[in-house]
N, C-alpha and C. Protein backbone atom coordinates (compact mmCIF):
# COMPACT_ATOMS: atom_id res chain seq x y z
N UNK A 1 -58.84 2.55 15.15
CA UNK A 1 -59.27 2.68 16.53
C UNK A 1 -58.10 2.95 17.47
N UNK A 2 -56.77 2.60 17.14
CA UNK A 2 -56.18 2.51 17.75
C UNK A 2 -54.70 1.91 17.55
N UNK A 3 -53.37 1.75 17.94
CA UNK A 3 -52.27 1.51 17.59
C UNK A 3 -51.82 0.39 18.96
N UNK A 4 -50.69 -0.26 18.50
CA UNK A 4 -50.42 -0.84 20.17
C UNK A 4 -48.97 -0.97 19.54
N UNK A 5 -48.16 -0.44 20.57
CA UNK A 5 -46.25 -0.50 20.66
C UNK A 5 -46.01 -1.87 20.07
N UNK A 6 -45.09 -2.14 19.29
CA UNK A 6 -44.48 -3.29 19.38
C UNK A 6 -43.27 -3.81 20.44
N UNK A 7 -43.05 -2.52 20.97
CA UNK A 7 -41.46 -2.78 21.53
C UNK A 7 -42.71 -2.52 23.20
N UNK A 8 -43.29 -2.52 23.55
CA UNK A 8 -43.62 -1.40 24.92
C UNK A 8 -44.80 -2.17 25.02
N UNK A 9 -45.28 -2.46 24.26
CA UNK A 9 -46.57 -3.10 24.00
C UNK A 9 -48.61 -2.02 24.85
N UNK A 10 -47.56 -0.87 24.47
CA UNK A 10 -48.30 0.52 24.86
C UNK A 10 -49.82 0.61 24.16
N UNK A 11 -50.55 1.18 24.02
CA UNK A 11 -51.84 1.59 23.51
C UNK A 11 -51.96 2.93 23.37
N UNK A 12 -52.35 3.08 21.93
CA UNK A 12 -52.63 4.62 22.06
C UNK A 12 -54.07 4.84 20.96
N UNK A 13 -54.66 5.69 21.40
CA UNK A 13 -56.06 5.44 21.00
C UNK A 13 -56.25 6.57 19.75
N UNK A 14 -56.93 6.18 18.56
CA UNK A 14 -56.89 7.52 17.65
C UNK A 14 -57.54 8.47 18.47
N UNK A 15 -57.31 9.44 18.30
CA UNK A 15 -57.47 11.38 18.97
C UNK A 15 -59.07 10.96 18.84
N UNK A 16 -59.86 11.14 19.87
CA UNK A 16 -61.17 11.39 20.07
C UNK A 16 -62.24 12.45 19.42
N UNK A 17 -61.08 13.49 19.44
CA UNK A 17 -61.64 14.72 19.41
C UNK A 17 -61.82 15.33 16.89
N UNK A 18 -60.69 14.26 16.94
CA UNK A 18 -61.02 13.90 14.99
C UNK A 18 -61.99 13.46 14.61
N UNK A 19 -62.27 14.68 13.99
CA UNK A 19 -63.44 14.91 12.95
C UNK A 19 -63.38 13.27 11.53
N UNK A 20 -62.27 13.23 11.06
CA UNK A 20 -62.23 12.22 10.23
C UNK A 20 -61.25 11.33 10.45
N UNK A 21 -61.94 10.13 10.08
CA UNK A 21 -61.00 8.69 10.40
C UNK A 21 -60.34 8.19 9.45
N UNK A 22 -59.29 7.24 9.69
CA UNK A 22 -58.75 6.77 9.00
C UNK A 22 -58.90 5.35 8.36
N UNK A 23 -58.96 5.84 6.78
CA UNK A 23 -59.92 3.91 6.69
C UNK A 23 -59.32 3.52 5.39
N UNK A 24 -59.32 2.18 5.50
CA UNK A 24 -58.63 1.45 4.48
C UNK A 24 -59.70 0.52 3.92
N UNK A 25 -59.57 0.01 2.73
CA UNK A 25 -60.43 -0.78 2.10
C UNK A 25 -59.51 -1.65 1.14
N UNK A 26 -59.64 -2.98 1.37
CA UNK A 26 -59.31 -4.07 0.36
C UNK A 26 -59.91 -4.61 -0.51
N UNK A 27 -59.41 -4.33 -1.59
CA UNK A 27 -60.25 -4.79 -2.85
C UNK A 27 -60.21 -5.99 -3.44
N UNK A 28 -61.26 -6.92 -3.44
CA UNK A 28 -61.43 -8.41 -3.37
C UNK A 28 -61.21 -8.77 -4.64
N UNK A 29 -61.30 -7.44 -5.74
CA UNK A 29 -60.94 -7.87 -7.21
C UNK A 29 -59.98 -7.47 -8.00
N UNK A 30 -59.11 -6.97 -7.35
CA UNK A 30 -57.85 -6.05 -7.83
C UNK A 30 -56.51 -6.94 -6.92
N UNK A 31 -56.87 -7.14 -5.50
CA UNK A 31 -56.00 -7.46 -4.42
C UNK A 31 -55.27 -6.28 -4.58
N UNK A 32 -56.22 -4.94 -4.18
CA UNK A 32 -55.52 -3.49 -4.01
C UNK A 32 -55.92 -2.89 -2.89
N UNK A 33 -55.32 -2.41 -1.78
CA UNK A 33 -55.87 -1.66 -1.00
C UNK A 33 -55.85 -0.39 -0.64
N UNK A 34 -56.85 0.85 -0.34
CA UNK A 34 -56.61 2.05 -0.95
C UNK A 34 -57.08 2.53 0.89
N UNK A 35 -55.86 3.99 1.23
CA UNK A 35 -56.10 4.40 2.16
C UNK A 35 -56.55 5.95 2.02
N UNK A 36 -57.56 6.47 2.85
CA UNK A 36 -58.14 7.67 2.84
C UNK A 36 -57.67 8.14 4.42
N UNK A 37 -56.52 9.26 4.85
CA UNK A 37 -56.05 9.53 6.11
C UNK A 37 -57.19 10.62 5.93
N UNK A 38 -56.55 11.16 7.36
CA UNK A 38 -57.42 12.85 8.01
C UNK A 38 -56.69 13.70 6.91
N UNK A 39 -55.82 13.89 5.94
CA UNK A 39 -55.51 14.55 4.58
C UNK A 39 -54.89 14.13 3.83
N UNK A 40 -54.38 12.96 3.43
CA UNK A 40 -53.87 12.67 2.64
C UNK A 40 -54.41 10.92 1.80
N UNK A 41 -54.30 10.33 1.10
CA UNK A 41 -54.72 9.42 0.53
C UNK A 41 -53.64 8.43 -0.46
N UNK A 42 -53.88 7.52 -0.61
CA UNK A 42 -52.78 6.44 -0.86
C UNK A 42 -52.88 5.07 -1.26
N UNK A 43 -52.52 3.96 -1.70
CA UNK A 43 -52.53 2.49 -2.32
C UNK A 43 -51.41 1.70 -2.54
N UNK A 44 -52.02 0.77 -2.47
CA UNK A 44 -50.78 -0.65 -2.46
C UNK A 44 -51.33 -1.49 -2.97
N UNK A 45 -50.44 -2.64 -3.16
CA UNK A 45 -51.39 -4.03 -3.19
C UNK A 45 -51.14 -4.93 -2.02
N UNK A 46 -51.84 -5.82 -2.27
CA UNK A 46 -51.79 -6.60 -0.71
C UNK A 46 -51.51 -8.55 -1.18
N UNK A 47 -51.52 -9.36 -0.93
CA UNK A 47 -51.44 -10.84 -0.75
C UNK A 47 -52.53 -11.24 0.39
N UNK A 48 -53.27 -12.63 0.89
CA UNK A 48 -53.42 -13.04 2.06
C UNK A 48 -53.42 -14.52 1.94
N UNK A 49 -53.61 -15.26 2.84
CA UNK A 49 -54.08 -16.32 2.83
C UNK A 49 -55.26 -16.76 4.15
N UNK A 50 -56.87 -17.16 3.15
CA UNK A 50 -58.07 -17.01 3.51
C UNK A 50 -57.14 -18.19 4.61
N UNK A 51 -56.98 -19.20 4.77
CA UNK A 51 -56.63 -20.12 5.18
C UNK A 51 -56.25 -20.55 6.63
N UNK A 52 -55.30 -18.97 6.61
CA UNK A 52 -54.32 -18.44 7.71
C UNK A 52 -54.60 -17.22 7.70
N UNK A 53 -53.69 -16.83 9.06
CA UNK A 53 -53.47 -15.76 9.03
C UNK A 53 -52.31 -14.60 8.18
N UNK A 54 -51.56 -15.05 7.13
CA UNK A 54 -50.69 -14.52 6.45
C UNK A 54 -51.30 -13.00 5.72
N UNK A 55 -50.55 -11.73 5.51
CA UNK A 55 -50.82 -10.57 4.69
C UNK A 55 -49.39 -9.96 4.70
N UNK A 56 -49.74 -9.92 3.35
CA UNK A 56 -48.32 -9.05 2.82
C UNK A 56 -48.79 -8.15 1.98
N UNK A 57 -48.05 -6.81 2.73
CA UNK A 57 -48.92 -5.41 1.86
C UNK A 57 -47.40 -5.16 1.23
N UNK A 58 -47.60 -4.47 -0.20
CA UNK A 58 -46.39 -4.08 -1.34
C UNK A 58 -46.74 -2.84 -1.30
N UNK A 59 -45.75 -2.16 -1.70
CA UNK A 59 -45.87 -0.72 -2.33
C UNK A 59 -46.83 0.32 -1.97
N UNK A 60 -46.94 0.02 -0.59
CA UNK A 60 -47.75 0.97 0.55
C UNK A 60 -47.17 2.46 -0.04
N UNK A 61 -47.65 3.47 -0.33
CA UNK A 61 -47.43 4.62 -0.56
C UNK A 61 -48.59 5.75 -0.16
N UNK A 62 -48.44 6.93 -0.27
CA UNK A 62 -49.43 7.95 0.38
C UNK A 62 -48.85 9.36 0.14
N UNK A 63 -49.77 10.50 -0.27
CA UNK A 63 -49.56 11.73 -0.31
C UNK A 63 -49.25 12.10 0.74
N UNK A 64 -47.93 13.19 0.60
CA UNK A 64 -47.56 13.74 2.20
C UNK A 64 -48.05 15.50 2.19
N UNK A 65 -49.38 15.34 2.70
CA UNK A 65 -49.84 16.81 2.93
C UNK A 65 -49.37 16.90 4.45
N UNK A 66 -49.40 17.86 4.95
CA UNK A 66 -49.43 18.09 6.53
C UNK A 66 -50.53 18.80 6.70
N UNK A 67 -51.30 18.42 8.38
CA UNK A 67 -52.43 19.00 8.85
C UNK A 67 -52.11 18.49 10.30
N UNK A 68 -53.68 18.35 11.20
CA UNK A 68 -53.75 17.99 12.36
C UNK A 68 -53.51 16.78 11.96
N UNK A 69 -53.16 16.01 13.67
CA UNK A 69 -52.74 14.29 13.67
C UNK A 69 -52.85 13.34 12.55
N UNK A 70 -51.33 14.33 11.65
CA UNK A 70 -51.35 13.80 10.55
C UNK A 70 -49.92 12.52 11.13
N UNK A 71 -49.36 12.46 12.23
CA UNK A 71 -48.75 11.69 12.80
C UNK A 71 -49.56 9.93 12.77
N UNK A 72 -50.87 10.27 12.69
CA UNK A 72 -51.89 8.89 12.73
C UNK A 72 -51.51 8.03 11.47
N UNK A 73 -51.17 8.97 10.65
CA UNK A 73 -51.55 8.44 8.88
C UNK A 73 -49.93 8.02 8.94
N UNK A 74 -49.21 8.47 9.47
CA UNK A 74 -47.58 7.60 9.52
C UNK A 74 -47.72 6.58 10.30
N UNK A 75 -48.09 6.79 11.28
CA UNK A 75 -48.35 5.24 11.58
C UNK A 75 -48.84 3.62 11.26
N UNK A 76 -49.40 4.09 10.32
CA UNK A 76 -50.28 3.81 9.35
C UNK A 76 -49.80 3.33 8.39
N UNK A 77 -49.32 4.24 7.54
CA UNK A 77 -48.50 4.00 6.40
C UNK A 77 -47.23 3.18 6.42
N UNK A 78 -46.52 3.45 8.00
CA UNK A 78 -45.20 2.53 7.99
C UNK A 78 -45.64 1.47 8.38
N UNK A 79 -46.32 0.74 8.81
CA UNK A 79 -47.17 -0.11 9.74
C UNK A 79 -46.92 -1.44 8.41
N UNK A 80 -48.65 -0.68 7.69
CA UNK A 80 -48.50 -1.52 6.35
C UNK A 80 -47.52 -2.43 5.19
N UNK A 81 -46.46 -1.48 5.56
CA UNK A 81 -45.21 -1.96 4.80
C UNK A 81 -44.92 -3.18 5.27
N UNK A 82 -44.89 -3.07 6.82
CA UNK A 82 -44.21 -4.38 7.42
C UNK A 82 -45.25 -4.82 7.92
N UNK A 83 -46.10 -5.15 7.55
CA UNK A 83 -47.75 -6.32 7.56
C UNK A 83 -47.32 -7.62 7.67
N UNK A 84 -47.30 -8.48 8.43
CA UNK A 84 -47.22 -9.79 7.92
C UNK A 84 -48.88 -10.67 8.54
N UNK A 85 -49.37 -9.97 9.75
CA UNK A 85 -50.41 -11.58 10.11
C UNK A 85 -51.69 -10.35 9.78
N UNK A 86 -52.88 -11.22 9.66
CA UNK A 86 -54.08 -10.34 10.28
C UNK A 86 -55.57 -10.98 11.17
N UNK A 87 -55.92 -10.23 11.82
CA UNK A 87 -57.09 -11.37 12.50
C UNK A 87 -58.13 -10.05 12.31
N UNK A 88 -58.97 -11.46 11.93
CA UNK A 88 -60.82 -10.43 11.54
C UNK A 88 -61.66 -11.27 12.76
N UNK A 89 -62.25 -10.33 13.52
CA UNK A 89 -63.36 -10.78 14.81
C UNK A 89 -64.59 -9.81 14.57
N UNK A 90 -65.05 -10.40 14.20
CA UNK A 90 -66.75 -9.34 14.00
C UNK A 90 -66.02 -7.99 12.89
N UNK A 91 -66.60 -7.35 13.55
CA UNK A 91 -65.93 -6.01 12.79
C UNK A 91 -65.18 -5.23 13.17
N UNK A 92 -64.34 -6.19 13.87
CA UNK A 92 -62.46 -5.31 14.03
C UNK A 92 -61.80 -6.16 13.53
N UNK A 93 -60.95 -5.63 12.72
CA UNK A 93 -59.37 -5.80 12.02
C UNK A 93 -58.03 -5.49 12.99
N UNK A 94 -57.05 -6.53 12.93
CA UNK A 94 -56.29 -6.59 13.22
C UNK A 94 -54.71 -6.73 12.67
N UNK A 95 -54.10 -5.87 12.38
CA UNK A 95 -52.73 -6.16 11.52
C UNK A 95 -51.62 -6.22 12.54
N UNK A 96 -50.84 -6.74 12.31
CA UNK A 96 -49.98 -7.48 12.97
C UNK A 96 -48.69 -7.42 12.15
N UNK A 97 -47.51 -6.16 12.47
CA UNK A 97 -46.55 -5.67 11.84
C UNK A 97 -45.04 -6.27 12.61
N UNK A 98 -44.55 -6.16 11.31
CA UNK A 98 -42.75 -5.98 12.29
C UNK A 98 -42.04 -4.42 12.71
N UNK A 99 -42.95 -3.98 11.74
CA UNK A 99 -42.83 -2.24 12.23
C UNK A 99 -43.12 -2.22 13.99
N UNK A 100 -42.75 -0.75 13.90
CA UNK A 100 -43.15 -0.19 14.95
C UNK A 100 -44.66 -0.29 16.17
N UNK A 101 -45.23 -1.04 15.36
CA UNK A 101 -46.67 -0.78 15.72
C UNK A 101 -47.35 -1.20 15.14
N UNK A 102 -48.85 -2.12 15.85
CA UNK A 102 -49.73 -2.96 15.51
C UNK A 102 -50.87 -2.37 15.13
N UNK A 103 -51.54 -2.22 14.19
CA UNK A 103 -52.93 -1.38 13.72
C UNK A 103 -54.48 -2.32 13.98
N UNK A 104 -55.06 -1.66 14.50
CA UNK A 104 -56.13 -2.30 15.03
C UNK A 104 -57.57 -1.43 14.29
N UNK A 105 -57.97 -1.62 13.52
CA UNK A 105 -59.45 -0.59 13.19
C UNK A 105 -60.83 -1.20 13.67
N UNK A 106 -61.88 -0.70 13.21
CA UNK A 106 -63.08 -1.46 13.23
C UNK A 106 -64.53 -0.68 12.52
N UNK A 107 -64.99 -1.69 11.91
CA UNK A 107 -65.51 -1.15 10.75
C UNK A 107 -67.12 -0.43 11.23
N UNK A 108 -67.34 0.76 10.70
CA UNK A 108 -67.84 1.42 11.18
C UNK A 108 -69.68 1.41 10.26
């Protein structure tokens, strides 16, 4: 849905006008999570604790095709690496990075 600065604490909204979104899925029986960008596609594994808020994503990786606001899917991708909290409210997700930038989705 959207990104927010870590340093600026800015907002920037995914492109309106994209045809396809960007979506991630965690797998409750693998502890794998697999990303599908606007062209390219990718996996890691992940950690959490149901408990807390703790997530630690590993070995975030992704095909590097180029297309339109393929800038979204870097955000994205570097984001994940440096994952540490997450908050679930209805059906928005919240990741909470030391990267650059905070990833916010919501499930569609």
């Amino acid at each position: 849905s959207y990104i927010q600065d870590n340093e600026t604490n800015a907002i920037s909204y995914y492109p309106s006008d994209e045809q396809k979104k960007i979506t991630i899925v965690f797998s409750s029986t693998k502890n794998e999570i697999t990303f599908e960008g606007i062209c390219n596609t990718g996996t890691g594994s992940y950690t959490y604790s149901s408990s807390g808020d703790d997530l630690k994503i590993a070995s975030f990786a992704a095909t590097k095709i180029a297309c339109k606001d393929v800038e979204w899917e870097g955000y994205t991708i570097q984001s994940m690496n440096e994952a540490f909290s997450y908050s679930l409210n209805g059906n928005s997700l919240s990741i909470f990075t030391n990267g650059a930038y905070n990833l916010f989705f919501t499930a569609e």
